[in-house]
N, C-alpha and C. Protein backbone atom coordinates (compact mmCIF):
# COMPACT_ATOMS: atom_id res chain seq x y z
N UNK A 1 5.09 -7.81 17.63
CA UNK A 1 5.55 -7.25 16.39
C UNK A 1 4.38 -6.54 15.69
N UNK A 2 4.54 -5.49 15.46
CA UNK A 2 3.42 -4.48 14.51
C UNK A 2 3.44 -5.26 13.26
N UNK A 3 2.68 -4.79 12.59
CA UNK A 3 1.97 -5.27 11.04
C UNK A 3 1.69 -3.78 10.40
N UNK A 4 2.00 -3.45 9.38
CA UNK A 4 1.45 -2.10 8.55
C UNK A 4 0.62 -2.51 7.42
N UNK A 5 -0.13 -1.86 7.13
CA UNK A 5 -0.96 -1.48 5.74
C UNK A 5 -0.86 -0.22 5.13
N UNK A 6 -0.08 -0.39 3.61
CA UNK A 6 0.55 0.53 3.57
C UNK A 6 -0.47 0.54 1.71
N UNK A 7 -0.21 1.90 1.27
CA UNK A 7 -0.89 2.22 0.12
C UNK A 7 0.54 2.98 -0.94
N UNK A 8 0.69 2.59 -1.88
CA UNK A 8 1.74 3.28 -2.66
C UNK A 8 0.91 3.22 -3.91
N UNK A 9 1.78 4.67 -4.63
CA UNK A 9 1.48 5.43 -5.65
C UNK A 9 2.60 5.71 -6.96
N UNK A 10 2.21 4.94 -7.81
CA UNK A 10 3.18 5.19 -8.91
C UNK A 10 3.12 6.18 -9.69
N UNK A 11 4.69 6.71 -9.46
CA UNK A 11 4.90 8.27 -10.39
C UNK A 11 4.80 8.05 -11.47
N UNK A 12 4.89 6.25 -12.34
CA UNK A 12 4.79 6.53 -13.25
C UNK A 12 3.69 6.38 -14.01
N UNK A 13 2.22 5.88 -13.66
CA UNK A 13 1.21 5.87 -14.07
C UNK A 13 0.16 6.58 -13.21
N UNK A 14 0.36 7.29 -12.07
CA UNK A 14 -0.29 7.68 -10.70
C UNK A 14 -1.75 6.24 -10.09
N UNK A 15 -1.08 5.21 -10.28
CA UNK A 15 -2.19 4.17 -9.97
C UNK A 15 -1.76 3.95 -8.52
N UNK A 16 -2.55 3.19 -8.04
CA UNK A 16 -2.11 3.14 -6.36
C UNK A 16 -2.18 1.45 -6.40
N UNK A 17 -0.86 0.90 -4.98
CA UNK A 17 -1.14 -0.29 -4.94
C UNK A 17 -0.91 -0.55 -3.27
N UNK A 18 -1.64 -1.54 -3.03
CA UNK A 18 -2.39 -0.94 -1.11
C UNK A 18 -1.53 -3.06 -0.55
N UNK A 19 -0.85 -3.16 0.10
CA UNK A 19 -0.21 -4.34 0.65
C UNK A 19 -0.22 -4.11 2.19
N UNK A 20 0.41 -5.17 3.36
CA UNK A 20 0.64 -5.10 4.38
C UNK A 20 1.98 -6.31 4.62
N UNK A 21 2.54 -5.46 5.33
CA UNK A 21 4.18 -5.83 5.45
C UNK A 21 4.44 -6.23 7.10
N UNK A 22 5.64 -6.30 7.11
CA UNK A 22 6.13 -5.81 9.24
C UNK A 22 6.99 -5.13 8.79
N UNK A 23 7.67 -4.37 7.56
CA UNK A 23 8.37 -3.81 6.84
C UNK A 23 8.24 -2.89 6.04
N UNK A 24 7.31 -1.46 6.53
CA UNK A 24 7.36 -1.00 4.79
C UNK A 24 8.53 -0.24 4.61
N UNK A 25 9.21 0.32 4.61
CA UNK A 25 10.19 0.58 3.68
C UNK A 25 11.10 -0.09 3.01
N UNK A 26 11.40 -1.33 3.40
CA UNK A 26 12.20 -2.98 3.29
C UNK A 26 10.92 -3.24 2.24
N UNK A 27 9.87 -2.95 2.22
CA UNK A 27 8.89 -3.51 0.92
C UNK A 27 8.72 -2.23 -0.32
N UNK A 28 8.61 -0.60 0.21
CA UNK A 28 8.80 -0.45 -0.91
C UNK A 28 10.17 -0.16 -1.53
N UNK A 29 11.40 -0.46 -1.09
CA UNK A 29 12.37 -0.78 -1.51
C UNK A 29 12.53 -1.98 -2.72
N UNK A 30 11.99 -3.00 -2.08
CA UNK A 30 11.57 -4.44 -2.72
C UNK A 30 11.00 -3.85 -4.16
N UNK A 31 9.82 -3.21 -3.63
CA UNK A 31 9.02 -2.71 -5.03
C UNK A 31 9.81 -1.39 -6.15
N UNK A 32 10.22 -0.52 -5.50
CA UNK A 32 10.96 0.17 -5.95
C UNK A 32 12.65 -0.18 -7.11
N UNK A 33 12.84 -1.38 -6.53
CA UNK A 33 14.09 -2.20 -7.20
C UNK A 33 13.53 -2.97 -8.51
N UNK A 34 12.18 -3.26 -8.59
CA UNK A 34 11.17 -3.83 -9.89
C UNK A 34 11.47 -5.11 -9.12
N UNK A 35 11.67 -5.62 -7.76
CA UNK A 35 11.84 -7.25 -7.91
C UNK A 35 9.96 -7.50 -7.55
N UNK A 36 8.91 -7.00 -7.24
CA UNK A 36 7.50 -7.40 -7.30
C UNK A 36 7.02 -7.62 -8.91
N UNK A 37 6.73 -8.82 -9.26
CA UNK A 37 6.49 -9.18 -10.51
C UNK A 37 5.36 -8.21 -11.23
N UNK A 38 4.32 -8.17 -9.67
CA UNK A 38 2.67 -7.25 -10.12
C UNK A 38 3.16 -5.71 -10.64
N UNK A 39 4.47 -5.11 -10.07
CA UNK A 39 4.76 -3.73 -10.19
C UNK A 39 5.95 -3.37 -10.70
N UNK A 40 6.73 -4.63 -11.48
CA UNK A 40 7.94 -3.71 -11.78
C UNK A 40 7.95 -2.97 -12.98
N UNK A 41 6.22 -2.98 -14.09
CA UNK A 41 6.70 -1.58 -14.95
C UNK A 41 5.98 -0.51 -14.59
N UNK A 42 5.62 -0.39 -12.97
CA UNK A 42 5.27 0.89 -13.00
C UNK A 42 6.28 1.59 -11.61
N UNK A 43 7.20 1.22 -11.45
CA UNK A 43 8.48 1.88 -10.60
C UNK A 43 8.52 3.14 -11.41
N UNK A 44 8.67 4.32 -10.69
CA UNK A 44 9.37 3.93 -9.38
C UNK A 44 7.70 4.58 -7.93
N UNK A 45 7.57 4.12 -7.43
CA UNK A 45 6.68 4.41 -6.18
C UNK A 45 6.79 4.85 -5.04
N UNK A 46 5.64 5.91 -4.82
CA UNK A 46 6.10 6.68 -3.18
C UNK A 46 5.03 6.74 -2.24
N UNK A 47 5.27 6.32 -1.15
CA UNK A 47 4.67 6.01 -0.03
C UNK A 47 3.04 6.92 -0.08
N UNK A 48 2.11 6.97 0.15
CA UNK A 48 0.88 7.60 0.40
C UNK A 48 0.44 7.54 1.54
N UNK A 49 0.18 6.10 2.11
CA UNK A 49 -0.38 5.68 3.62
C UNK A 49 0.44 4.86 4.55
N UNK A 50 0.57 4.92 5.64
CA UNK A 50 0.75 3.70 6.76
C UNK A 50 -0.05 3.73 7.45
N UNK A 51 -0.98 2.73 7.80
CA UNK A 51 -1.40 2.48 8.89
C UNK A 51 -0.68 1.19 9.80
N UNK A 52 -0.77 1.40 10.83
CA UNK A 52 -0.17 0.26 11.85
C UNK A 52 -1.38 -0.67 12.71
N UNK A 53 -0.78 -1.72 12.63
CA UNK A 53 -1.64 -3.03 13.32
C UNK A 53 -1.14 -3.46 14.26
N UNK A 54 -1.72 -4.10 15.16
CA UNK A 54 -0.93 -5.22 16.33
C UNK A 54 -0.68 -6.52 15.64
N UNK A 55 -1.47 -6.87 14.80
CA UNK A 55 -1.88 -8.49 14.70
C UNK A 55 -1.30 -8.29 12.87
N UNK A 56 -1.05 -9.45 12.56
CA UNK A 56 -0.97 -9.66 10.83
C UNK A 56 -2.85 -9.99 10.68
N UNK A 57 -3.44 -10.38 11.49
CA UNK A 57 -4.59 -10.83 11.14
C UNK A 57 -5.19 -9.59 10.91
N UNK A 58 -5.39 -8.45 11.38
CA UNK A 58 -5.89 -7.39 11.37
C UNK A 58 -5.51 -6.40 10.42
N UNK A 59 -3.69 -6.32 9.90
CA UNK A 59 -3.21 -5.97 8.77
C UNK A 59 -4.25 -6.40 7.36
N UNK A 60 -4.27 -7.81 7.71
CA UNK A 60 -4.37 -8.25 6.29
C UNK A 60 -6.54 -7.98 6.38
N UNK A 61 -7.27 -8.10 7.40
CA UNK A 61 -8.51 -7.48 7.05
C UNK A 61 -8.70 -6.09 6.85
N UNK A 62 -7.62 -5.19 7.28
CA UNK A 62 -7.91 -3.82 6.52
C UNK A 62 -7.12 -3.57 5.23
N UNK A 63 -6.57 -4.68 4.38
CA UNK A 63 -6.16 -4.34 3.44
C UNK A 63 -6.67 -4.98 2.59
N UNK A 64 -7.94 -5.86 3.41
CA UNK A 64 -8.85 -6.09 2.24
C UNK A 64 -9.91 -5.26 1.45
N UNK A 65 -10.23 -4.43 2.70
CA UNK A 65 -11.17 -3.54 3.16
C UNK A 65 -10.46 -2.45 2.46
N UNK A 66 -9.52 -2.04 2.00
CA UNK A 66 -9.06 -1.13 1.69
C UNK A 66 -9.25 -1.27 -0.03
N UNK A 67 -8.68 -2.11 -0.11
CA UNK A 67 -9.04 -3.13 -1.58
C UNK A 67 -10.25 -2.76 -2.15
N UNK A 68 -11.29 -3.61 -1.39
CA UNK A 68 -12.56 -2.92 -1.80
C UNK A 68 -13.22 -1.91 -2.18
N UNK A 69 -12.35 -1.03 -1.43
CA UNK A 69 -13.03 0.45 -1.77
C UNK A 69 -12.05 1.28 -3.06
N UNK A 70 -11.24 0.81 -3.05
CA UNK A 70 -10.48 0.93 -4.41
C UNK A 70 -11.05 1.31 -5.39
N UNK A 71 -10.98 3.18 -5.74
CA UNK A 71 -11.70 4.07 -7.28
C UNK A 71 -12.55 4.44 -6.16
N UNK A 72 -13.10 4.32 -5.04
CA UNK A 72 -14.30 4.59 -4.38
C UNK A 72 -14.36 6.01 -3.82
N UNK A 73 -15.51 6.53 -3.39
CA UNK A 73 -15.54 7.82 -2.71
C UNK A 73 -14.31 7.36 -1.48
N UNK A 74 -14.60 6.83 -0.57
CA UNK A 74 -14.10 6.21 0.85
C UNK A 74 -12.34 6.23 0.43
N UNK A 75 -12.18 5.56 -0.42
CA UNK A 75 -10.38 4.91 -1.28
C UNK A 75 -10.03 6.84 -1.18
N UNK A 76 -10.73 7.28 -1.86
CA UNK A 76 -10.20 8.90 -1.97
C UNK A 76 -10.04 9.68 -1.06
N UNK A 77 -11.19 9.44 0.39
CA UNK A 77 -10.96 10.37 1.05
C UNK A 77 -9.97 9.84 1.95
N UNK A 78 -9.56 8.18 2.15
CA UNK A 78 -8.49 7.76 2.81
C UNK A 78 -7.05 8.56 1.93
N UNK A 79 -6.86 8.35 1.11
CA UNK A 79 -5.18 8.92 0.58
C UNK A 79 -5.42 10.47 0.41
N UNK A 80 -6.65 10.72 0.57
CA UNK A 80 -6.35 12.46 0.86
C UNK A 80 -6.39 12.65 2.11
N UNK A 81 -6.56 11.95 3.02
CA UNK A 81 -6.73 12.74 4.55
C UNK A 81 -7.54 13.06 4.94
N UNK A 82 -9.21 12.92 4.76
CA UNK A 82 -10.02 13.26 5.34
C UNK A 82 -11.04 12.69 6.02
């Protein structure tokens, strides 16, 4: 079973929020409906990144890693593409 690390972007504050699922669209659905307690006043949110994993173990160390760099040069040039 794959694992994703996925990065979403709220239209309504443009803040970004970076999770890992076996589901993302079943999660930002989840998030999108306001049922995530951390995000339901900034719905509604649209996809920015997927990356795909083999392992949940590996999901969840690049979404720590992703975390970290969060506001960072690195955080920017990941959701722009370069």
């Amino acid at each position: 079973m794959a694992y994703y690390v996925y990065i979403l972007r709220s239209k309504k504050d443009n803040k970004y929020y970076i999770g890992s699922t076996s589901d993302v669209h079943a999660r930002l659905n989840f998030h999108n409906a306001g049922l995530q307690r951390s995000t339901k006043s900034r719905v509604p949110f649209e996809l920015v990144l997927i990356e795909e994993w083999d392992t949940k173990e590996e999901a969840l160390k690049r979404e720590k890693q992703i975390k970290n760099w969060k506001g960072g040069e690195a955080f920017r040039k990941l959701i722009e593409g370069k």
